[in-house]
PDB file of N, CA and C in Angstrom:
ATOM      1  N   UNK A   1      74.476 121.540  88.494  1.00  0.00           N
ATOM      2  CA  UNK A   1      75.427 120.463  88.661  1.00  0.00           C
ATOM      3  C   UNK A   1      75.348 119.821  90.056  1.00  0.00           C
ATOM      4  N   UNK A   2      75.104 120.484  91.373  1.00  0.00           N
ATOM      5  CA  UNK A   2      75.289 119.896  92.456  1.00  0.00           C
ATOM      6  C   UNK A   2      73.848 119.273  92.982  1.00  0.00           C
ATOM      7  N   UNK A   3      72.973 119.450  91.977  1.00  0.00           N
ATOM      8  CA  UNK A   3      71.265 119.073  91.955  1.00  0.00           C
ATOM      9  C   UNK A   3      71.685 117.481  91.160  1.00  0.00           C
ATOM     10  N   UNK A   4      72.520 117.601  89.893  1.00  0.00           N
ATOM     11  CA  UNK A   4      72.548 115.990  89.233  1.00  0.00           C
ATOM     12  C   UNK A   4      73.939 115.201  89.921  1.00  0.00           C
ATOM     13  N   UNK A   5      74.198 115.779  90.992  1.00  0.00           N
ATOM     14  CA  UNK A   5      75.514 115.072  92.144  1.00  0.00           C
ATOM     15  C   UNK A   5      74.448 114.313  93.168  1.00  0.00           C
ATOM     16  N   UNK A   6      73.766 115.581  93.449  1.00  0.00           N
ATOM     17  CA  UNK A   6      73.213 114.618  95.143  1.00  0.00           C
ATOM     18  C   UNK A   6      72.222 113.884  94.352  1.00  0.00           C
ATOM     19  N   UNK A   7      71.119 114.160  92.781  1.00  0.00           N
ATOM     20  CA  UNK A   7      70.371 112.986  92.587  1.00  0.00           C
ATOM     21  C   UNK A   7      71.288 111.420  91.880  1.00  0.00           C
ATOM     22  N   UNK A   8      72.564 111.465  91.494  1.00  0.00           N
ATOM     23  CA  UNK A   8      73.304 110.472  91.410  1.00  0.00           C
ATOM     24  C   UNK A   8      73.552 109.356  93.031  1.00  0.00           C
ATOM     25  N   UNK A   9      73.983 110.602  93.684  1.00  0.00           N
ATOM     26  CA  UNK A   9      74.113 109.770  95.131  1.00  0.00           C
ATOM     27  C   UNK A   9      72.828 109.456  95.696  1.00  0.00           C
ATOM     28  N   UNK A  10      72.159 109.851  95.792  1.00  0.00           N
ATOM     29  CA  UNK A  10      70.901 109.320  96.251  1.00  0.00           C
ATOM     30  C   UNK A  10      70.301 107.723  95.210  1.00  0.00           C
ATOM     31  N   UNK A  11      70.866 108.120  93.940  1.00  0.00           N
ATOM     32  CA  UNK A  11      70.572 106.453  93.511  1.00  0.00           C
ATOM     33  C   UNK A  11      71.317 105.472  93.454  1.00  0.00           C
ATOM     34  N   UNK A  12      72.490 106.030  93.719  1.00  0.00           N
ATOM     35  CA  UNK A  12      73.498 105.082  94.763  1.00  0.00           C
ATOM     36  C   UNK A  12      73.392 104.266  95.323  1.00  0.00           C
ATOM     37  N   UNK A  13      72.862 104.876  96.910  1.00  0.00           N
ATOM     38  CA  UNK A  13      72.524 105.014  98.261  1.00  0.00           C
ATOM     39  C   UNK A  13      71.517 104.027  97.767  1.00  0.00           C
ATOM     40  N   UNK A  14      70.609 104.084  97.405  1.00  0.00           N
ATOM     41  CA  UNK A  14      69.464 103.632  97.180  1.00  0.00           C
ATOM     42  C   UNK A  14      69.564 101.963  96.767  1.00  0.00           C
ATOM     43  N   UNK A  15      70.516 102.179  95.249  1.00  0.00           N
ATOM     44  CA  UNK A  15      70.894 100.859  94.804  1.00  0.00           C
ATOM     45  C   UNK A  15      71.136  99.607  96.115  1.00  0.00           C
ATOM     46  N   UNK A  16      72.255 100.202  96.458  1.00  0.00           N
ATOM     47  CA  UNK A  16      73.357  99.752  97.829  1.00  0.00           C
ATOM     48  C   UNK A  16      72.225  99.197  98.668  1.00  0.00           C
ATOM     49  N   UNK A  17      70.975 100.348  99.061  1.00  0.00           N
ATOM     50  CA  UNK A  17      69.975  99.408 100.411  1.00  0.00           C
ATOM     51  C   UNK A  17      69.493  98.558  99.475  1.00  0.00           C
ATOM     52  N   UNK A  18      69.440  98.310  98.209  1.00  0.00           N
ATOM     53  CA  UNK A  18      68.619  97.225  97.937  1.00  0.00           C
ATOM     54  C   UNK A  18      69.726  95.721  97.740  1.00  0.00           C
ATOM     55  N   UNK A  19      70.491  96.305  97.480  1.00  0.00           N
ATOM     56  CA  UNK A  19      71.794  95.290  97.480  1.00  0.00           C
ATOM     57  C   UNK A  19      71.321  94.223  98.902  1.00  0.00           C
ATOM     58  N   UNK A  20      72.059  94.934  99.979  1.00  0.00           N
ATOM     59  CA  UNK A  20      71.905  94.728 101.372  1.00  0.00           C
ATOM     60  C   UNK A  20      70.344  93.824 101.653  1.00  0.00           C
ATOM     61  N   UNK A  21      69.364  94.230 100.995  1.00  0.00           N
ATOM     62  CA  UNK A  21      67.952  93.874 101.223  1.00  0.00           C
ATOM     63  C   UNK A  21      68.298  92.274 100.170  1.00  0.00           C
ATOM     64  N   UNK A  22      68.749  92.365  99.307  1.00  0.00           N
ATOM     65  CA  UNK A  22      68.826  91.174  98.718  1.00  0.00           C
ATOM     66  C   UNK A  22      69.448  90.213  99.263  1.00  0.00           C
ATOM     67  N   UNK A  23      70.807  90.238  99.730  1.00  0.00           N
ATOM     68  CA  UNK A  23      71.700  89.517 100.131  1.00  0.00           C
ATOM     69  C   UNK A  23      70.887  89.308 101.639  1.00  0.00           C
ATOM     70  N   UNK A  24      70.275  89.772 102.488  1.00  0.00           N
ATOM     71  CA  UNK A  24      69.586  89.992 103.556  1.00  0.00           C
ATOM     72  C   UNK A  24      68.518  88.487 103.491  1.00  0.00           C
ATOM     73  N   UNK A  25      67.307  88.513 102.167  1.00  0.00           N
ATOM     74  CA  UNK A  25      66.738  87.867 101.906  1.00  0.00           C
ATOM     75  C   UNK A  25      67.081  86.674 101.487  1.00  0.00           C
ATOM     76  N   UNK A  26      68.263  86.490 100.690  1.00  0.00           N
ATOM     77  CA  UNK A  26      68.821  85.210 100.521  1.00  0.00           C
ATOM     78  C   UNK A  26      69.987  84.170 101.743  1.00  0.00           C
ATOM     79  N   UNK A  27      70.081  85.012 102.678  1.00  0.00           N
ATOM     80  CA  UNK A  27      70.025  84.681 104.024  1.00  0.00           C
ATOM     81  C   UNK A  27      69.162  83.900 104.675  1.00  0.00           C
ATOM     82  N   UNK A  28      68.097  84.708 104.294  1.00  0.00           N
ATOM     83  CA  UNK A  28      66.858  83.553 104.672  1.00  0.00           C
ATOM     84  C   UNK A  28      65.996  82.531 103.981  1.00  0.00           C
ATOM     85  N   UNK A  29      66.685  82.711 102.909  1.00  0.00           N
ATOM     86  CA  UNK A  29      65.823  82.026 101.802  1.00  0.00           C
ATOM     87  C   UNK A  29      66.624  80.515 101.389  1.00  0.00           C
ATOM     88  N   UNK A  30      67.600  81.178 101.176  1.00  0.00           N
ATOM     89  CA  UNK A  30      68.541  79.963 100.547  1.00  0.00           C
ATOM     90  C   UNK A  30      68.983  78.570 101.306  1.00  0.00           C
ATOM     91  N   UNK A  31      68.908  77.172 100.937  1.00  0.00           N
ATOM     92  CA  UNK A  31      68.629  75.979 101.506  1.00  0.00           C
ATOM     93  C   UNK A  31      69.802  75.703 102.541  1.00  0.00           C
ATOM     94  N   UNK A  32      71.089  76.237 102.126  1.00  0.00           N
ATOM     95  CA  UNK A  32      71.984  75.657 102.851  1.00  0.00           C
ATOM     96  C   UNK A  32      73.483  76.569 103.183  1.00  0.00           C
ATOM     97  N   UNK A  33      73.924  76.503 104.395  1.00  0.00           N
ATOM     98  CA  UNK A  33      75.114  77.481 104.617  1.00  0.00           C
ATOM     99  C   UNK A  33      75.739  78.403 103.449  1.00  0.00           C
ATOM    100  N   UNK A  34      76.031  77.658 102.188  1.00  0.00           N
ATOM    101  CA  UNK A  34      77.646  77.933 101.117  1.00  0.00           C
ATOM    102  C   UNK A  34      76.251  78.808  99.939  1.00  0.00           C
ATOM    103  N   UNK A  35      75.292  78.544 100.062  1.00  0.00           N
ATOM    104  CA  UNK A  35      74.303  79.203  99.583  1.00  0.00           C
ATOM    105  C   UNK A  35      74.255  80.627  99.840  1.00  0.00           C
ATOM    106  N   UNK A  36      73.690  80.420 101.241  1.00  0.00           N
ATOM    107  CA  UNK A  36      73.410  81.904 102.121  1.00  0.00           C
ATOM    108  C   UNK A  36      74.647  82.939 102.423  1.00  0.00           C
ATOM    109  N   UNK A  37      76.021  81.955 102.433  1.00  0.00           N
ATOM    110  CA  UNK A  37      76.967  82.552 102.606  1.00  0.00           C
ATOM    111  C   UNK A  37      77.272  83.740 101.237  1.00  0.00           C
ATOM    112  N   UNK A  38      76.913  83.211 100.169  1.00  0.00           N
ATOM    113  CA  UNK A  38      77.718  83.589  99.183  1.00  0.00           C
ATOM    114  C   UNK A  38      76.534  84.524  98.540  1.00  0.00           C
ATOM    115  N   UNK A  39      75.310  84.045  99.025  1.00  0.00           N
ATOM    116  CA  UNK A  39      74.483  85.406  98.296  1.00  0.00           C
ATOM    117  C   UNK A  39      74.396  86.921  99.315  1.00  0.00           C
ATOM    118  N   UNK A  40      74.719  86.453 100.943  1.00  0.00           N
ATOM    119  CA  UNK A  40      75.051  87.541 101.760  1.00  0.00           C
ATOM    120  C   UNK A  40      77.010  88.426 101.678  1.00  0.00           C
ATOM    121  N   UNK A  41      77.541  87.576 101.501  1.00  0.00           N
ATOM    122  CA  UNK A  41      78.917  87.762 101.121  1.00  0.00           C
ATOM    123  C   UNK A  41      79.242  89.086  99.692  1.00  0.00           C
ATOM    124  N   UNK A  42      78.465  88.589  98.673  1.00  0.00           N
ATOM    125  CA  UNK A  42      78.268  89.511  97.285  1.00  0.00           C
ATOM    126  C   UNK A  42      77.722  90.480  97.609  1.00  0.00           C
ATOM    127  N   UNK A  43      76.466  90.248  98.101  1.00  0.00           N
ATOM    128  CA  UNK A  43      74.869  91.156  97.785  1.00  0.00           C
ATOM    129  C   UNK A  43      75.531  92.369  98.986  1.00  0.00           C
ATOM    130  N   UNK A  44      75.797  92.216  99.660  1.00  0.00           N
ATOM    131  CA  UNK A  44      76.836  92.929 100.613  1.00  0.00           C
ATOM    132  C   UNK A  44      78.063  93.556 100.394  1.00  0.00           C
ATOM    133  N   UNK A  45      78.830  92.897 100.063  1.00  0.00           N
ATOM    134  CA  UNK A  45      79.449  93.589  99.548  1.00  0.00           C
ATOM    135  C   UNK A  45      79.749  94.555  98.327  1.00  0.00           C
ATOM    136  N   UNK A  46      79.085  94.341  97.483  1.00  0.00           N
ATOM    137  CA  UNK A  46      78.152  95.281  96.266  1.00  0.00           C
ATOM    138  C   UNK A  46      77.544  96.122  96.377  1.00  0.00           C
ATOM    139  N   UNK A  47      76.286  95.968  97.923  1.00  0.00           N
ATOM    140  CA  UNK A  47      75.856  96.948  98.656  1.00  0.00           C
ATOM    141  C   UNK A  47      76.788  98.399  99.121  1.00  0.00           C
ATOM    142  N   UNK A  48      77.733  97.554  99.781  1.00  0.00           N
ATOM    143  CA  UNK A  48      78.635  98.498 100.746  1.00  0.00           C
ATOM    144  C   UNK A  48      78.933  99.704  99.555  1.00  0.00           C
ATOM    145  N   UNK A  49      79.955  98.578  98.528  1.00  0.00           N
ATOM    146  CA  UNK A  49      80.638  99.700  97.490  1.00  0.00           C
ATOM    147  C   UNK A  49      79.369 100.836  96.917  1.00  0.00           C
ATOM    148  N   UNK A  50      78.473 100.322  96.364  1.00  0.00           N
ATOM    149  CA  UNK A  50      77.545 101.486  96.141  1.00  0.00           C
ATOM    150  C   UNK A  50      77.509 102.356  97.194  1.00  0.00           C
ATOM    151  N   UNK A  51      76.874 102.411  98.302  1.00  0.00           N
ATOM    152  CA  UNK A  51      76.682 103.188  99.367  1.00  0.00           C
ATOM    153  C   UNK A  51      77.514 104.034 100.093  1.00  0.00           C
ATOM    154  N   UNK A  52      79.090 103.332  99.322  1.00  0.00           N
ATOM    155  CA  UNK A  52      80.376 104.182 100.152  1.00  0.00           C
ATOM    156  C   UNK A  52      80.268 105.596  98.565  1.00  0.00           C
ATOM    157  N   UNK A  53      79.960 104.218  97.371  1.00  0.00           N
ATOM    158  CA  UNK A  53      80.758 105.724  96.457  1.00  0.00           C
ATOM    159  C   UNK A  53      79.109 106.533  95.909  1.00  0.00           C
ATOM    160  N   UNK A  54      78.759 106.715  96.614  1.00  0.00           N
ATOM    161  CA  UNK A  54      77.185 107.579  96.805  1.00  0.00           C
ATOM    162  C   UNK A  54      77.799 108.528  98.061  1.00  0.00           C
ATOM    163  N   UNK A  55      78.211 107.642  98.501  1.00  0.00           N
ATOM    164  CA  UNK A  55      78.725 109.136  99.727  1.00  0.00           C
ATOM    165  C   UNK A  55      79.505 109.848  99.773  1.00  0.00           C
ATOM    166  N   UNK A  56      80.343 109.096  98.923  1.00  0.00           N
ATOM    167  CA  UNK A  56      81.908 109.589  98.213  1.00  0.00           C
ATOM    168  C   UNK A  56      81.332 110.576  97.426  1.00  0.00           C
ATOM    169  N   UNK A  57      80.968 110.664  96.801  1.00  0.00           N
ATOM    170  CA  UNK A  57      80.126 111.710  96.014  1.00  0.00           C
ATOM    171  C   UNK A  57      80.091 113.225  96.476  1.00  0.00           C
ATOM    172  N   UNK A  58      79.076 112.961  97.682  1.00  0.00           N
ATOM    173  CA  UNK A  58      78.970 114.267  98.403  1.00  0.00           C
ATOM    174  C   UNK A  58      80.160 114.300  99.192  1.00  0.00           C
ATOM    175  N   UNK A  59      81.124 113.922  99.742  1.00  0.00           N
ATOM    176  CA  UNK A  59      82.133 113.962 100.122  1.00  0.00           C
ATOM    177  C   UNK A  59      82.567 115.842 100.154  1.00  0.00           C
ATOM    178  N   UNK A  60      83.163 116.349 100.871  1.00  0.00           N
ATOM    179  CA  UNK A  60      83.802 117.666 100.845  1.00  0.00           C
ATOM    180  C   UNK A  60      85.474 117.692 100.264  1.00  0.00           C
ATOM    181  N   UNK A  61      85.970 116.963 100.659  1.00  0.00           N
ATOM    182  CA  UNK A  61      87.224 117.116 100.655  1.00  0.00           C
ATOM    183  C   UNK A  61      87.902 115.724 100.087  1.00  0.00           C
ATOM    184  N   UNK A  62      89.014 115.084  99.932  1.00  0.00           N
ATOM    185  CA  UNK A  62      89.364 114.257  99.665  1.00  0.00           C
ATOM    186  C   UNK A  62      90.003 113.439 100.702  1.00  0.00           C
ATOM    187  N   UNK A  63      90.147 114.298 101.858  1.00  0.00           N
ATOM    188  CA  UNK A  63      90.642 113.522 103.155  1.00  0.00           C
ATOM    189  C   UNK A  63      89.321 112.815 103.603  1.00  0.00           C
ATOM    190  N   UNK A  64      88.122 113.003 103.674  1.00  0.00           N
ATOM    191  CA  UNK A  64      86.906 112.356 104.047  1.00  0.00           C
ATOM    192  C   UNK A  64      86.822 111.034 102.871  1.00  0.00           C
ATOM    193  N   UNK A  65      86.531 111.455 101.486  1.00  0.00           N
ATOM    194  CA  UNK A  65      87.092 110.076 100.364  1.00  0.00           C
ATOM    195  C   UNK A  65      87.892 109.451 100.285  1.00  0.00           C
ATOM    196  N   UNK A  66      89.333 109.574 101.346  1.00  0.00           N
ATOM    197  CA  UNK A  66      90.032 108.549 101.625  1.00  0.00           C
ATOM    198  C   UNK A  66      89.648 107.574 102.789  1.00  0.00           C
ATOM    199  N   UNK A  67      88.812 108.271 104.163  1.00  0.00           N
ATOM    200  CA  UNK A  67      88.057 107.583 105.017  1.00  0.00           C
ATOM    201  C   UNK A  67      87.363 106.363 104.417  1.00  0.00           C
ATOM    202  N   UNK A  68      86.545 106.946 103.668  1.00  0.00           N
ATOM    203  CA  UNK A  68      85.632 106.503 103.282  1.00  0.00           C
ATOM    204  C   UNK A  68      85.934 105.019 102.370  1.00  0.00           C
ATOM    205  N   UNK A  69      87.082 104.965 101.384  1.00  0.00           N
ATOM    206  CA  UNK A  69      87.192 104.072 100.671  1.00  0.00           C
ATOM    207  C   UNK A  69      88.263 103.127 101.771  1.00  0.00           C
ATOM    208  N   UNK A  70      88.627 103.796 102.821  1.00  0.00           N
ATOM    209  CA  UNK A  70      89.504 102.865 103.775  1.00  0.00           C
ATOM    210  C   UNK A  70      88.370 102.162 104.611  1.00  0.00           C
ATOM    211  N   UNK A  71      87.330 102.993 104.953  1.00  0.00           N
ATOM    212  CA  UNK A  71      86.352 101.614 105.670  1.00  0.00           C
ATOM    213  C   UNK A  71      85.888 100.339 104.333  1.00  0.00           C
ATOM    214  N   UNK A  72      85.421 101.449 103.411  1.00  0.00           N
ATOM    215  CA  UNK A  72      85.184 100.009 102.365  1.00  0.00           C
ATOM    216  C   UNK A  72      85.826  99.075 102.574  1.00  0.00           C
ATOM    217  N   UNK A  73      87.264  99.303 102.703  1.00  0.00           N
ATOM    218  CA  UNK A  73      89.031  98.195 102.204  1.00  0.00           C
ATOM    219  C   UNK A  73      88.058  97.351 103.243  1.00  0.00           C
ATOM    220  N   UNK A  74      88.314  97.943 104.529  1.00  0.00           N
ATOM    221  CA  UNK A  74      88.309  97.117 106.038  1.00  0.00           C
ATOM    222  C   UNK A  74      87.520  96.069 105.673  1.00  0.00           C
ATOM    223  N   UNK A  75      86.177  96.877 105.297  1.00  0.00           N
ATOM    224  CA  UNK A  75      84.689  96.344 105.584  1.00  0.00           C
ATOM    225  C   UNK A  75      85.047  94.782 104.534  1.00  0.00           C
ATOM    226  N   UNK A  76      85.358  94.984 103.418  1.00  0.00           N
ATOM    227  CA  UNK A  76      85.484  94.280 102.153  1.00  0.00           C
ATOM    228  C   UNK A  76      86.180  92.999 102.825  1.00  0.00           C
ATOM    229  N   UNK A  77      87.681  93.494 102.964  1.00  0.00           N
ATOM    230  CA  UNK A  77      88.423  92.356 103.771  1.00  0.00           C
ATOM    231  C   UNK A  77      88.100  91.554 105.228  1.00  0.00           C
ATOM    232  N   UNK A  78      87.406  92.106 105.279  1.00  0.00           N
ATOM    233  CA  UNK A  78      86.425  91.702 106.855  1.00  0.00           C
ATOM    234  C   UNK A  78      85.537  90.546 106.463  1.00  0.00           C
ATOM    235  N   UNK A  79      84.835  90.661 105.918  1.00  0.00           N
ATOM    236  CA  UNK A  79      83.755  90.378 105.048  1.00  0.00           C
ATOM    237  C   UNK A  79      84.278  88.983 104.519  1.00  0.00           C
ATOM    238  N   UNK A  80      85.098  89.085 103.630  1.00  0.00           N
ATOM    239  CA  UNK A  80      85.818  87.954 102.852  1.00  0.00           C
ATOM    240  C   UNK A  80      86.475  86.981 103.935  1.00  0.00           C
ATOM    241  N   UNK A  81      87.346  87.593 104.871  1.00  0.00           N
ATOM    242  CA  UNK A  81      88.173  86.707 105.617  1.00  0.00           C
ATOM    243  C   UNK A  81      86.745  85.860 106.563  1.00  0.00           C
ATOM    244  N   UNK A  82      85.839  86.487 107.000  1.00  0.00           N
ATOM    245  CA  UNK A  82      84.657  86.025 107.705  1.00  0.00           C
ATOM    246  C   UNK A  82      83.770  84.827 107.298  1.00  0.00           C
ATOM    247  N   UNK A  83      83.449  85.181 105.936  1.00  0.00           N
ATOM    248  CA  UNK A  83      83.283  84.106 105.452  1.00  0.00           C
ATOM    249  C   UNK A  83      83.994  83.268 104.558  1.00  0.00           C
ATOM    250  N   UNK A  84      84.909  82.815 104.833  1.00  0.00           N
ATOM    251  CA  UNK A  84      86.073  82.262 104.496  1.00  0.00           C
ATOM    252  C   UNK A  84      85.649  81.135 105.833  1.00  0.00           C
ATOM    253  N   UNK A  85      86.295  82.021 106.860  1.00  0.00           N
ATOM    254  CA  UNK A  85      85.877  81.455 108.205  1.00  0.00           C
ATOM    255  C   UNK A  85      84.759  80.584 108.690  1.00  0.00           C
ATOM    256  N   UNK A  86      84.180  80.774 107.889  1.00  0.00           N
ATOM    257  CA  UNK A  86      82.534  80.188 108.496  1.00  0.00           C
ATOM    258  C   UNK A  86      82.367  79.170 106.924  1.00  0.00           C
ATOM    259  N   UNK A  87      82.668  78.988 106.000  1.00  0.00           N
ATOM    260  CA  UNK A  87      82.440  78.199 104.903  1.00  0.00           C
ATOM    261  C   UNK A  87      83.809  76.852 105.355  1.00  0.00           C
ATOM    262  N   UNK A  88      84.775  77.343 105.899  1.00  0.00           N
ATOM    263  CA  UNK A  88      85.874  76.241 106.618  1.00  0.00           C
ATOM    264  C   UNK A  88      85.191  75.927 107.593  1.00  0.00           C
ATOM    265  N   UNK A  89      84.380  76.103 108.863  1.00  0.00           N
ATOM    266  CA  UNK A  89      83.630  75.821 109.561  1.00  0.00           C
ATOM    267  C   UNK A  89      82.506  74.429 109.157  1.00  0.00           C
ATOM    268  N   UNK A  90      81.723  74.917 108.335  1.00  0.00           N
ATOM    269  CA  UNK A  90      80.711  74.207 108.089  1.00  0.00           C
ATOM    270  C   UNK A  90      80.703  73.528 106.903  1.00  0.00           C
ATOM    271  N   UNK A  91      82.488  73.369 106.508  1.00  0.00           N
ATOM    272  CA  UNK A  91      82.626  72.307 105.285  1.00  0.00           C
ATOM    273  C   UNK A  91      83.024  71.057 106.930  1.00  0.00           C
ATOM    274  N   UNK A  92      83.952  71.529 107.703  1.00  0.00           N
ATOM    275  CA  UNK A  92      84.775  70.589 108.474  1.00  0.00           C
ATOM    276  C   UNK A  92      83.645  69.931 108.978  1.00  0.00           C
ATOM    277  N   UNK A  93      82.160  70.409 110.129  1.00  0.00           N
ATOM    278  CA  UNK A  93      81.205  70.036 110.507  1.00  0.00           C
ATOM    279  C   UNK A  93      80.407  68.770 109.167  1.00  0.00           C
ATOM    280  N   UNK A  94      79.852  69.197 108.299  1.00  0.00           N
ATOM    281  CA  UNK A  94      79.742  68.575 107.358  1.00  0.00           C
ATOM    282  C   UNK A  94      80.541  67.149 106.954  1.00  0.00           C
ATOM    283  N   UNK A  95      81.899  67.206 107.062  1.00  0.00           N
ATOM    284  CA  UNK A  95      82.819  66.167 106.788  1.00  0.00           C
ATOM    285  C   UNK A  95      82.284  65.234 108.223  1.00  0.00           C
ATOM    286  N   UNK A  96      82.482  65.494 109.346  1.00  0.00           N
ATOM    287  CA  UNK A  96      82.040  65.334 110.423  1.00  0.00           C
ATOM    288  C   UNK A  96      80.385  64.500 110.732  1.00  0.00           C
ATOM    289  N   UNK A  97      79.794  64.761 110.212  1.00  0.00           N
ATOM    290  CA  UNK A  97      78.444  64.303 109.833  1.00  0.00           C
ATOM    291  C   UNK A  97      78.200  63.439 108.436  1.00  0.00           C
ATOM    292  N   UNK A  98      78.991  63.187 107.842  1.00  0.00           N
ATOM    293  CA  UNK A  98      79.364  62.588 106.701  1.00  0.00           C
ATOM    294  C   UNK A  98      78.330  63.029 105.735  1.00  0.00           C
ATOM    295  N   UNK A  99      78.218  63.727 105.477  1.00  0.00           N
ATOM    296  CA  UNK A  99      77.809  65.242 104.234  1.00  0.00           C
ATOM    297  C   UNK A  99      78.442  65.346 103.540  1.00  0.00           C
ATOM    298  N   UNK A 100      79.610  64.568 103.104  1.00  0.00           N
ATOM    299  CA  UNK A 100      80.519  64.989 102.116  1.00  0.00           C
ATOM    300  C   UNK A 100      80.384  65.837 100.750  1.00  0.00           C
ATOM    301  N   UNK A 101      79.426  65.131  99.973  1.00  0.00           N
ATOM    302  CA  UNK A 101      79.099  65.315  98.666  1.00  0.00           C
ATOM    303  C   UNK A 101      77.976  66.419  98.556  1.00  0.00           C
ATOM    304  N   UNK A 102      77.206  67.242  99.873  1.00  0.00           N
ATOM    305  CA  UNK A 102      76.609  68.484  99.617  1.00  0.00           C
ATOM    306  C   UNK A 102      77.363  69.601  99.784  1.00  0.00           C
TER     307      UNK A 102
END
């Protein structure tokens, strides 16, 4: 049982870096701010959750799995309010440059 725990978390873990690697790549790939924002915003945050509950997994105790899903909260709401922040940014710039309609 604790052989099909750590090979669950390990494909977790695994999923999660590829998450991160995606959202990473469409960062660089994608044509324009609300693009890049939103495929790093997901792919990231999809990442995170895999990678927290892969660790959650091996976890010892349940005081460490409450850590753990409280950085998620942070990370999650961090994340969202951030780019929130930066998509109000570069709609206002945009208006500004008369870009309206992209």
């Amino acid at each position: 049982m604790p052989d099909l725990v750590a090979f669950i978390s390990a494909v977790l873990i695994a999923a999660g870096a590829v998450f991160f690697i995606a959202g990473t790549v469409g960062l660089l790939r994608f044509p324009d701010t609300y693009c890049r924002l939103h495929a790093l915003t997901k792919a990231d945050g999809l990442g995170l959750a895999l990678i927290a509950l892969g660790i959650a997994l091996t976890a010892s105790s349940f005081g460490e799995v409450f850590r753990i899903a409280l950085i998620w909260f942070f990370v999650a709401v961090a994340s969202a309010t951030g780019g929130h922040l930066i998509a109000t940014y570069a709609r206002r710039v945009d208006r500004a440059e008369g870009k309206e309609g992209s």
